[in-house]
N, C-alpha and C. Protein backbone atom coordinates (compact mmCIF):
# COMPACT_ATOMS: atom_id res chain seq x y z
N UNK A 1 8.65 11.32 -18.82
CA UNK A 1 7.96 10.21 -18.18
C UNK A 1 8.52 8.90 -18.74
N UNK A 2 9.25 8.04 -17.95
CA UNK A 2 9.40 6.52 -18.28
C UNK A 2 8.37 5.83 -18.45
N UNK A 3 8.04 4.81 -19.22
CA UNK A 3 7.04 4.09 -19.93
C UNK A 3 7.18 2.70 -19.88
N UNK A 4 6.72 1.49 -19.53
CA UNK A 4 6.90 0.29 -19.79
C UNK A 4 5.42 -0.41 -19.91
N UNK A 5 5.92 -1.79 -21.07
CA UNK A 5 4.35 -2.42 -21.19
C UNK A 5 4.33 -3.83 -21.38
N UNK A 6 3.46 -4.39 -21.32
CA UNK A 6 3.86 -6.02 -21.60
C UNK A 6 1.80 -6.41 -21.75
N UNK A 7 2.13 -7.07 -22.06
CA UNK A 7 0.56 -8.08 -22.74
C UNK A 7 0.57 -9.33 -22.27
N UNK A 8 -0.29 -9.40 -21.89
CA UNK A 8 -0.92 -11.15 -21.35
C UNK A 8 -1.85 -11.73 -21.95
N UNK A 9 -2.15 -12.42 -22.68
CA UNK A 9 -3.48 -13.02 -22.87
C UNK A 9 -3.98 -14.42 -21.65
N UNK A 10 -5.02 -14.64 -22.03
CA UNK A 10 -5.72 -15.33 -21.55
C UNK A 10 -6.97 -15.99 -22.23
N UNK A 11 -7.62 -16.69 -21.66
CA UNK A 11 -8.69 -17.66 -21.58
C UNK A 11 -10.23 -18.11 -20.64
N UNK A 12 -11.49 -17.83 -21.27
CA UNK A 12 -12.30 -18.34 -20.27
C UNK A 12 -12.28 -19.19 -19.57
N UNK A 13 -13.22 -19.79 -19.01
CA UNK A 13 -14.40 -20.29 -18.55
C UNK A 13 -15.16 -20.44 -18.02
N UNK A 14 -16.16 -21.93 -17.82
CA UNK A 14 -16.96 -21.73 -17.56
C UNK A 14 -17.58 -21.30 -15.89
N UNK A 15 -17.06 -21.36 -15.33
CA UNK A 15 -17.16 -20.74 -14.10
C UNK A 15 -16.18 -19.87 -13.49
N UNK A 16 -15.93 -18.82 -13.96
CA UNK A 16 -16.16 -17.51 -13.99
C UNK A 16 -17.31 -16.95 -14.02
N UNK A 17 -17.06 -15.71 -12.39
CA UNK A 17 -18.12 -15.61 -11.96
C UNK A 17 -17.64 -13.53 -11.96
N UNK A 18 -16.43 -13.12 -11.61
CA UNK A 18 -16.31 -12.33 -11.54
C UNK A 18 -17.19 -11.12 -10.55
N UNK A 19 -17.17 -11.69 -9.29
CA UNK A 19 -18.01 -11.33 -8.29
C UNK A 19 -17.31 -10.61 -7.20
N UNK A 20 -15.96 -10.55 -7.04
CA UNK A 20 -15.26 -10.61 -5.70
C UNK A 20 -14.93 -9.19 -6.05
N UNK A 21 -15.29 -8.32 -4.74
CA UNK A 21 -15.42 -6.95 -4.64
C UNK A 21 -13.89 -6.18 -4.43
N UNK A 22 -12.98 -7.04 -4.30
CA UNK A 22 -12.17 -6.51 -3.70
C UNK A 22 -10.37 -6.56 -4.91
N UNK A 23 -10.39 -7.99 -5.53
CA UNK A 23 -9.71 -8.04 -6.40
C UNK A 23 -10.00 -8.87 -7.59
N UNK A 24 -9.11 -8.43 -9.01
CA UNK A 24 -9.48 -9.95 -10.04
C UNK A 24 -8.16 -10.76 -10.30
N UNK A 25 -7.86 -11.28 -10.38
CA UNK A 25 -7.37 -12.24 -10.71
C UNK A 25 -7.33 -12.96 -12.22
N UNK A 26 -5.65 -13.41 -12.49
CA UNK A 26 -5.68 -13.90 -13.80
C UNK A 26 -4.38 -15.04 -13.70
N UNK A 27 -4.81 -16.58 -14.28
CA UNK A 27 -3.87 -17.63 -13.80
C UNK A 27 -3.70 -18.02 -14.89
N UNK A 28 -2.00 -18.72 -15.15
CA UNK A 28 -1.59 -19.60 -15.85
C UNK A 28 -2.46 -20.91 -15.70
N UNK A 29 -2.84 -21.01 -14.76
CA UNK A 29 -3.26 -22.72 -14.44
C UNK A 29 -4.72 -22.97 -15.92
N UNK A 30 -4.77 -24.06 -15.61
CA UNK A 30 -6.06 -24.30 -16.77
C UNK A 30 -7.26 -24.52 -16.20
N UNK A 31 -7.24 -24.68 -15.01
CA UNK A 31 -8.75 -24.80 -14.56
C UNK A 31 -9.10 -23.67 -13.40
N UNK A 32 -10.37 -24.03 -12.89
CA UNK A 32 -10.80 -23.03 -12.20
C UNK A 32 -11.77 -23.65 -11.29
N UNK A 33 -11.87 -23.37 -10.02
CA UNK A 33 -13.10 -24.17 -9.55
C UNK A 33 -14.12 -23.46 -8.55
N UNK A 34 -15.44 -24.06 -8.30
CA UNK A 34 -16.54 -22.64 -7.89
C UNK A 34 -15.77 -21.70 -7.00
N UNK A 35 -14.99 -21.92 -6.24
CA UNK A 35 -14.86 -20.82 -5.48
C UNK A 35 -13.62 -19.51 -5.76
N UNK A 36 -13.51 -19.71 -7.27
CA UNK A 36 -12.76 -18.43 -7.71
C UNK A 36 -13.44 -17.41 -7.99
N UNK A 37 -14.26 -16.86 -7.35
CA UNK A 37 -14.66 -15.58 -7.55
C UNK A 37 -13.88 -14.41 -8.38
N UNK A 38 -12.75 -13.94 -8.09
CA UNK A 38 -12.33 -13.04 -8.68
C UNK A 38 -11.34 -13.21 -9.60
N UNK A 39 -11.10 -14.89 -10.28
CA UNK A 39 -10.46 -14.79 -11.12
C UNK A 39 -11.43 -14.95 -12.89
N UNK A 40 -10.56 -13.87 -13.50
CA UNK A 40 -11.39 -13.81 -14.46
C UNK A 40 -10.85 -14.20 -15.94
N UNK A 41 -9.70 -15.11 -15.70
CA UNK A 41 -9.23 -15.81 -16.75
C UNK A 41 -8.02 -16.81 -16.14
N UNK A 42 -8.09 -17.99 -17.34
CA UNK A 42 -7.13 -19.44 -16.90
C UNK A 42 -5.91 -19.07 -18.46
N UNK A 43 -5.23 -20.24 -18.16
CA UNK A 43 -3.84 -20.44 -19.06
C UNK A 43 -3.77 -18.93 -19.38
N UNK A 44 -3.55 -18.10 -18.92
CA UNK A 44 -2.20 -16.80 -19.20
C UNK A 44 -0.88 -17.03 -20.04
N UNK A 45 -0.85 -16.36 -20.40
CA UNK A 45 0.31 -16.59 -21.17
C UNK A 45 1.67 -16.08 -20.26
N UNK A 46 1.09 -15.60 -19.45
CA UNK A 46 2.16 -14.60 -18.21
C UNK A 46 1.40 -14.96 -16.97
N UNK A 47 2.67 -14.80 -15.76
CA UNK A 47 2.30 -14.76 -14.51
C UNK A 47 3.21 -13.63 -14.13
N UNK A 48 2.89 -13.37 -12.73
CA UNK A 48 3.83 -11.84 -11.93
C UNK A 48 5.64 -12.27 -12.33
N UNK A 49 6.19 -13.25 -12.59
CA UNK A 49 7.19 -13.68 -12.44
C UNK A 49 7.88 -13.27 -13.80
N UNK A 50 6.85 -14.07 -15.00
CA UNK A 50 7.44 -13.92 -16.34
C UNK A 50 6.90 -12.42 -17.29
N UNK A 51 7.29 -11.37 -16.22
CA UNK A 51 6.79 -9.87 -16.90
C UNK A 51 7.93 -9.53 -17.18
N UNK A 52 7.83 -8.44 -17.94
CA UNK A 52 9.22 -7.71 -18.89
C UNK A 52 9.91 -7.16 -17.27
N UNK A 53 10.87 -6.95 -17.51
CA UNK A 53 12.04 -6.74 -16.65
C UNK A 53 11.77 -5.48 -16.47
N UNK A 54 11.68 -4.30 -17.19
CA UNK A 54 11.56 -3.39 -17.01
C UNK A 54 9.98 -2.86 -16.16
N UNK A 55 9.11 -3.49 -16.95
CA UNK A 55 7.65 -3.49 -16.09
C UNK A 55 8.09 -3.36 -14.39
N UNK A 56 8.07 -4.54 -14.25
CA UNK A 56 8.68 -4.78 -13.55
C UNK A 56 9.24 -4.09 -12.15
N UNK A 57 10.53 -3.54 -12.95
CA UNK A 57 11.31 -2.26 -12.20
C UNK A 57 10.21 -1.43 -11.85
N UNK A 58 9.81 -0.80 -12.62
CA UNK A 58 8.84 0.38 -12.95
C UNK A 58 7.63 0.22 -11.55
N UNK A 59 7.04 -1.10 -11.69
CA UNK A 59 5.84 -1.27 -10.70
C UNK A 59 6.44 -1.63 -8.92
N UNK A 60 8.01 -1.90 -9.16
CA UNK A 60 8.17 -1.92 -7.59
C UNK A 60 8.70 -0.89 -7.25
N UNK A 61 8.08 0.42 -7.56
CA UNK A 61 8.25 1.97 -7.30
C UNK A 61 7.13 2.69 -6.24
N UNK A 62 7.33 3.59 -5.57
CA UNK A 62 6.33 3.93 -5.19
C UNK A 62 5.30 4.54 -5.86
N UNK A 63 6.11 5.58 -6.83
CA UNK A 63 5.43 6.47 -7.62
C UNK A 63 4.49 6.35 -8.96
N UNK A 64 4.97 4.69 -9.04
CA UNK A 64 4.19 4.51 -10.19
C UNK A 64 2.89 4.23 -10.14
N UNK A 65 2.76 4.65 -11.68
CA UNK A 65 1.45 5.08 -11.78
C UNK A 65 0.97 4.02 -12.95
N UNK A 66 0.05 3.05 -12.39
CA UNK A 66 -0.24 1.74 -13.57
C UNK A 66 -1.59 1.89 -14.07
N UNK A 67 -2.17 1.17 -15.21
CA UNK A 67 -2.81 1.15 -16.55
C UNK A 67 -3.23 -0.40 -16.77
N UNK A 68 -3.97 -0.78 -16.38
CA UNK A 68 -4.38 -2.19 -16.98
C UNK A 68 -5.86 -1.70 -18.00
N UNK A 69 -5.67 -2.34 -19.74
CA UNK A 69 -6.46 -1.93 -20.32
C UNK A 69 -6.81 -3.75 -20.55
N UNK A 70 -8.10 -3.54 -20.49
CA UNK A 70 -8.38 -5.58 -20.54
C UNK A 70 -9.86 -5.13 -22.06
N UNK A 71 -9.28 -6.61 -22.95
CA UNK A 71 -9.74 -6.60 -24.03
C UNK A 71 -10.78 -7.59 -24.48
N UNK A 72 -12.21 -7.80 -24.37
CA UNK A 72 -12.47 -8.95 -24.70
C UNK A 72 -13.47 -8.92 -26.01
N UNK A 73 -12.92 -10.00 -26.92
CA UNK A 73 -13.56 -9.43 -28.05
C UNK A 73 -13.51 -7.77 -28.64
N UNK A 74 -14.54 -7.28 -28.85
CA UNK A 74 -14.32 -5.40 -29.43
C UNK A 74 -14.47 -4.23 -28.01
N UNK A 75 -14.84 -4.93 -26.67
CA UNK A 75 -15.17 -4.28 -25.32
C UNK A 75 -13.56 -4.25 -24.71
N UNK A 76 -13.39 -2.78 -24.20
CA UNK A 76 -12.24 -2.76 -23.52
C UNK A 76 -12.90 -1.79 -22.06
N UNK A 77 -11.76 -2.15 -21.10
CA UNK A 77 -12.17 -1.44 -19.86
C UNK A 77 -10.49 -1.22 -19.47
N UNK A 78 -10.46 0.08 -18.89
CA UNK A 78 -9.16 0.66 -18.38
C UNK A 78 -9.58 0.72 -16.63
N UNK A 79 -8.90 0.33 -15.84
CA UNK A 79 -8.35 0.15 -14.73
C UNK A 79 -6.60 0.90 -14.52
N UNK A 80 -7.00 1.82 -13.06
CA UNK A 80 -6.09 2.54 -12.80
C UNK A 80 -5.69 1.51 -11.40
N UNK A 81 -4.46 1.38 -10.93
CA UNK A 81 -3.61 1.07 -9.96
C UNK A 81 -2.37 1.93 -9.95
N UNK A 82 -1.57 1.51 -8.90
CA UNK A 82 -0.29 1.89 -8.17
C UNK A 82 0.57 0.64 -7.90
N UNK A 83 1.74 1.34 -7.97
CA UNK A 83 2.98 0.29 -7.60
C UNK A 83 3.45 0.05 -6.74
N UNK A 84 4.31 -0.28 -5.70
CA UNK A 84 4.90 -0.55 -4.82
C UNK A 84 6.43 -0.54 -4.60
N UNK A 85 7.37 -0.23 -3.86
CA UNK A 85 8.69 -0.74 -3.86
C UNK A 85 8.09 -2.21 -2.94
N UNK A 86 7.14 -2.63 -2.23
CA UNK A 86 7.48 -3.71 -1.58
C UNK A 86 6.47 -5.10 -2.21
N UNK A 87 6.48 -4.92 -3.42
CA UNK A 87 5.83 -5.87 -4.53
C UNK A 87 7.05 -6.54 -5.08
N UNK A 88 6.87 -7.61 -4.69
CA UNK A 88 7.94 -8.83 -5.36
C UNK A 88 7.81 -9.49 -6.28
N UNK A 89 6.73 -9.72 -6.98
CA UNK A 89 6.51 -10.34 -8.62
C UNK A 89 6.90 -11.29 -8.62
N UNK A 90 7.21 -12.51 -7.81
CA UNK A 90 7.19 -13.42 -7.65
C UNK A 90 6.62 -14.61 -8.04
N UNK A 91 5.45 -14.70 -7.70
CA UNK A 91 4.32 -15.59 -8.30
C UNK A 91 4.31 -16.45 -9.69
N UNK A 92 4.58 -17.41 -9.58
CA UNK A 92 4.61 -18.17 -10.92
C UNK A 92 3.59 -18.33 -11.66
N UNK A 93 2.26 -18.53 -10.92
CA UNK A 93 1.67 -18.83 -11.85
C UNK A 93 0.34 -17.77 -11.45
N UNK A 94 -0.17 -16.70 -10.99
CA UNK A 94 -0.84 -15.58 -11.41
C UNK A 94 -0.61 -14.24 -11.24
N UNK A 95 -1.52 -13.58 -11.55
CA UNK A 95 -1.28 -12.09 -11.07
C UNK A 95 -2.53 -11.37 -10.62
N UNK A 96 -2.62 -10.98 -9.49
CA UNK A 96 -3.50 -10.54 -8.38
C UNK A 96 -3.58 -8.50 -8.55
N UNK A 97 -4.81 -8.24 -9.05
CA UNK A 97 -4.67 -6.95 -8.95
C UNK A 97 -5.70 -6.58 -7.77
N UNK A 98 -5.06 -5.38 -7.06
CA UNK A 98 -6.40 -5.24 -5.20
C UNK A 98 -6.40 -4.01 -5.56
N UNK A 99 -7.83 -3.58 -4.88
CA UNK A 99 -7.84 -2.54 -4.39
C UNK A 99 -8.33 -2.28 -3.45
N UNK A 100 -7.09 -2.85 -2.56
CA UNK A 100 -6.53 -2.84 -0.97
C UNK A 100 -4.73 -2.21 -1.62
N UNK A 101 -4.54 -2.23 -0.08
CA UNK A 101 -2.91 -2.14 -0.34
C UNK A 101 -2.89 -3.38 0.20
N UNK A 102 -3.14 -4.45 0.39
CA UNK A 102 -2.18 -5.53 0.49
C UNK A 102 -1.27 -5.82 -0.11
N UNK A 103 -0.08 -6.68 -0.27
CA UNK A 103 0.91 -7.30 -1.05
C UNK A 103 1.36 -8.90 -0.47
N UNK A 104 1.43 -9.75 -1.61
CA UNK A 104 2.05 -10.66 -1.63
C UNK A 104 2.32 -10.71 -2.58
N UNK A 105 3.53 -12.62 -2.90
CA UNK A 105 3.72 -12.46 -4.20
C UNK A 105 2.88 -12.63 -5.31
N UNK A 106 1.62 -12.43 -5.30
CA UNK A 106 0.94 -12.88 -6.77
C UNK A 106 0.31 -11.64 -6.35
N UNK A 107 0.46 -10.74 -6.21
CA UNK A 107 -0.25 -8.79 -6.19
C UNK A 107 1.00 -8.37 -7.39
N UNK A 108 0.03 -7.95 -8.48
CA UNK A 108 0.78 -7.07 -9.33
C UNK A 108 0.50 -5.78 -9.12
N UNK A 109 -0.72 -5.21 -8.66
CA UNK A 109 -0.52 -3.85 -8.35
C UNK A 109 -1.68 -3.69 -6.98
N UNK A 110 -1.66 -2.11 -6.21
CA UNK A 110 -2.10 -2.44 -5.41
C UNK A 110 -3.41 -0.51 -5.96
N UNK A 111 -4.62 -0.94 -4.81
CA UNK A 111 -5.33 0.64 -5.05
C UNK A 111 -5.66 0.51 -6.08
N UNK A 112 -6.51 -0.53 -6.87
CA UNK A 112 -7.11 -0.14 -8.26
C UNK A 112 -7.76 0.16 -8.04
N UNK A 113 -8.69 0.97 -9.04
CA UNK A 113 -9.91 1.88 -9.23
C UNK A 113 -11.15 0.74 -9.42
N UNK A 114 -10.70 -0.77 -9.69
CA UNK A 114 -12.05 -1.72 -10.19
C UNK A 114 -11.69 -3.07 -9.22
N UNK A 115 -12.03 -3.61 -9.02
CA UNK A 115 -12.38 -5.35 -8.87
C UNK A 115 -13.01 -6.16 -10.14
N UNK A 116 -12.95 -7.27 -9.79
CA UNK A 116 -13.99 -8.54 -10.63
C UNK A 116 -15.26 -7.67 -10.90
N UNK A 117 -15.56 -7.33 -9.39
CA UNK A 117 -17.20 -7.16 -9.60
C UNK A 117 -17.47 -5.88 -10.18
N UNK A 118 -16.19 -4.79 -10.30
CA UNK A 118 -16.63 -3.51 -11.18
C UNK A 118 -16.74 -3.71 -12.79
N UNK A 119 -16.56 -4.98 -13.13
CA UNK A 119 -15.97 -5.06 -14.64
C UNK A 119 -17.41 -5.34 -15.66
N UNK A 120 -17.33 -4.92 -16.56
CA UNK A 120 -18.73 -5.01 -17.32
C UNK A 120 -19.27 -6.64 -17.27
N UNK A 121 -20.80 -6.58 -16.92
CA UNK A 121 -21.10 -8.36 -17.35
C UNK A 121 -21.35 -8.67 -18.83
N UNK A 122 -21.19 -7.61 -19.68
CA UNK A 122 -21.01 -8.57 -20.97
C UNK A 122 -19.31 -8.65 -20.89
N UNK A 123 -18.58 -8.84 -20.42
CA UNK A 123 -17.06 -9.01 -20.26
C UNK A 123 -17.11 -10.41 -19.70
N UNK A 124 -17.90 -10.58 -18.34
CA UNK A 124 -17.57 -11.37 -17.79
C UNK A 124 -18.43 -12.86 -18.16
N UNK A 125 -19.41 -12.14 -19.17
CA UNK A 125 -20.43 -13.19 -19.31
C UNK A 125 -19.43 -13.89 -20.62
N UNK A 126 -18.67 -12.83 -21.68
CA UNK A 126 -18.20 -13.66 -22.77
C UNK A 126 -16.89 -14.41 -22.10
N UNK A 127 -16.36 -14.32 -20.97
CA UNK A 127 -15.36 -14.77 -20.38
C UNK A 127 -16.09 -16.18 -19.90
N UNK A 128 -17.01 -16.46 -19.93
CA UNK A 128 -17.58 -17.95 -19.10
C UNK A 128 -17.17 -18.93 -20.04
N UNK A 129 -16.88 -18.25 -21.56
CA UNK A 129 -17.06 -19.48 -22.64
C UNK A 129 -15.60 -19.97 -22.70
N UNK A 130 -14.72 -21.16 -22.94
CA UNK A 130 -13.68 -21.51 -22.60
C UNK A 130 -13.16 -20.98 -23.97
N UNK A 131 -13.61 -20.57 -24.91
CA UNK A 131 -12.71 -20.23 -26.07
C UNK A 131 -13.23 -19.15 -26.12
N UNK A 132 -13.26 -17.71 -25.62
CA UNK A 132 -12.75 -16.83 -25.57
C UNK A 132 -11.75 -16.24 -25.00
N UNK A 133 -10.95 -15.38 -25.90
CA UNK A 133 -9.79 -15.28 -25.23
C UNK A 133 -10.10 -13.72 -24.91
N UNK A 134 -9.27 -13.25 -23.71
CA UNK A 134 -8.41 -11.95 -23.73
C UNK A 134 -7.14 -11.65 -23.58
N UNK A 135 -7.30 -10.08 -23.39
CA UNK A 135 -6.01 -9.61 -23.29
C UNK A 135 -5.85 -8.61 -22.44
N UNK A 136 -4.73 -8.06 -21.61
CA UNK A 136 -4.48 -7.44 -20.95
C UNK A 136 -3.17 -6.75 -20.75
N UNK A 137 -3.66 -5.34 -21.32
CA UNK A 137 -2.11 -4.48 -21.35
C UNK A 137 -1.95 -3.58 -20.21
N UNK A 138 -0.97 -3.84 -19.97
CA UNK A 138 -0.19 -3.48 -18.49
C UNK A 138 0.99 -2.41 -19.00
N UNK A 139 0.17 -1.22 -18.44
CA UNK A 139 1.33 0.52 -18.50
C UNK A 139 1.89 0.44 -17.40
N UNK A 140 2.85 0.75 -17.15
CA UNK A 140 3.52 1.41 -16.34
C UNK A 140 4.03 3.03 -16.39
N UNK A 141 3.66 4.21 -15.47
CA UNK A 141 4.74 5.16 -16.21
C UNK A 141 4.94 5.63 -14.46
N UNK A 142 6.43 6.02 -14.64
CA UNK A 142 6.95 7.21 -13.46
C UNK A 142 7.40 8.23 -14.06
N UNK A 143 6.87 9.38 -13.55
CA UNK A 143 7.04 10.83 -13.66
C UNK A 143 9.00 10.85 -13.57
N UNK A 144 9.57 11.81 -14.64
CA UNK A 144 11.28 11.78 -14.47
C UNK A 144 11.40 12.71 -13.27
């Protein structure tokens, strides 16, 4: 099995709402305003664009099989997705996880097992405060 991984951190605040049933969302940008529902963190340290090269490769596959483990404070939650050959990673400044198959460029994976709104509310409640941070590790593996 091929393996690839990369880490993002991130940042609250205060409006984060983590409500949107369908995807979450995570932006370089620094602010946020009421109607981001499903984004659940600002200033990233990464967007779809600046991921490891290999990630990357790995997630514009069909077969792959992805891993987002998100960290806040001592609470972690694992989220399963899929890859795409027609995911372009493009996006400068976020990364869009669905579970739809849609794709554009700010979709890092598509068919997750969670949304915003599946994610624990003590996650999303310590995410309202602007100085908490997280993190988010991103697996990739394809079967050889």
């Amino acid at each position: 099995m091929l393996v690839a991984r990369d880490v993002v951190v991130f940042y609250g605040h205060e409006l984060i709402k983590g409500t949107h049933r369908s995807t979450f969302e995570i932006t370089t940008e620094d602010f946020l305003g009421p109607k981001g529902d499903c984004i659940i963190g600002i200033n990233a340290s990464k967007s779809c664009y600046d991921l490891d090269p290999l990630l990357k490769k790995m997630l514009k596959n069909d077969d792959a099989k992805f891993t987002l483990t998100l960290m806040i404070k001592e609470r972690f939650f694992k989220i399963s997705a899929r890859g795409s050959k027609q995911l372009t990673l493009l996006d400068n400044k976020s990364m869009v996880i669905r579970t739809s198959n849609f794709i554009c460029p700010r979709t890092l994976a598509i068919r997750a097992s969670s949304s915003a709104y599946d994610l624990p509310r003590s996650m999303i409640n310590e995410l309202k405060r602007r100085d908490r941070s997280g993190v988010i590790i991103l697996e990739a593996m394809i079967p050889r």
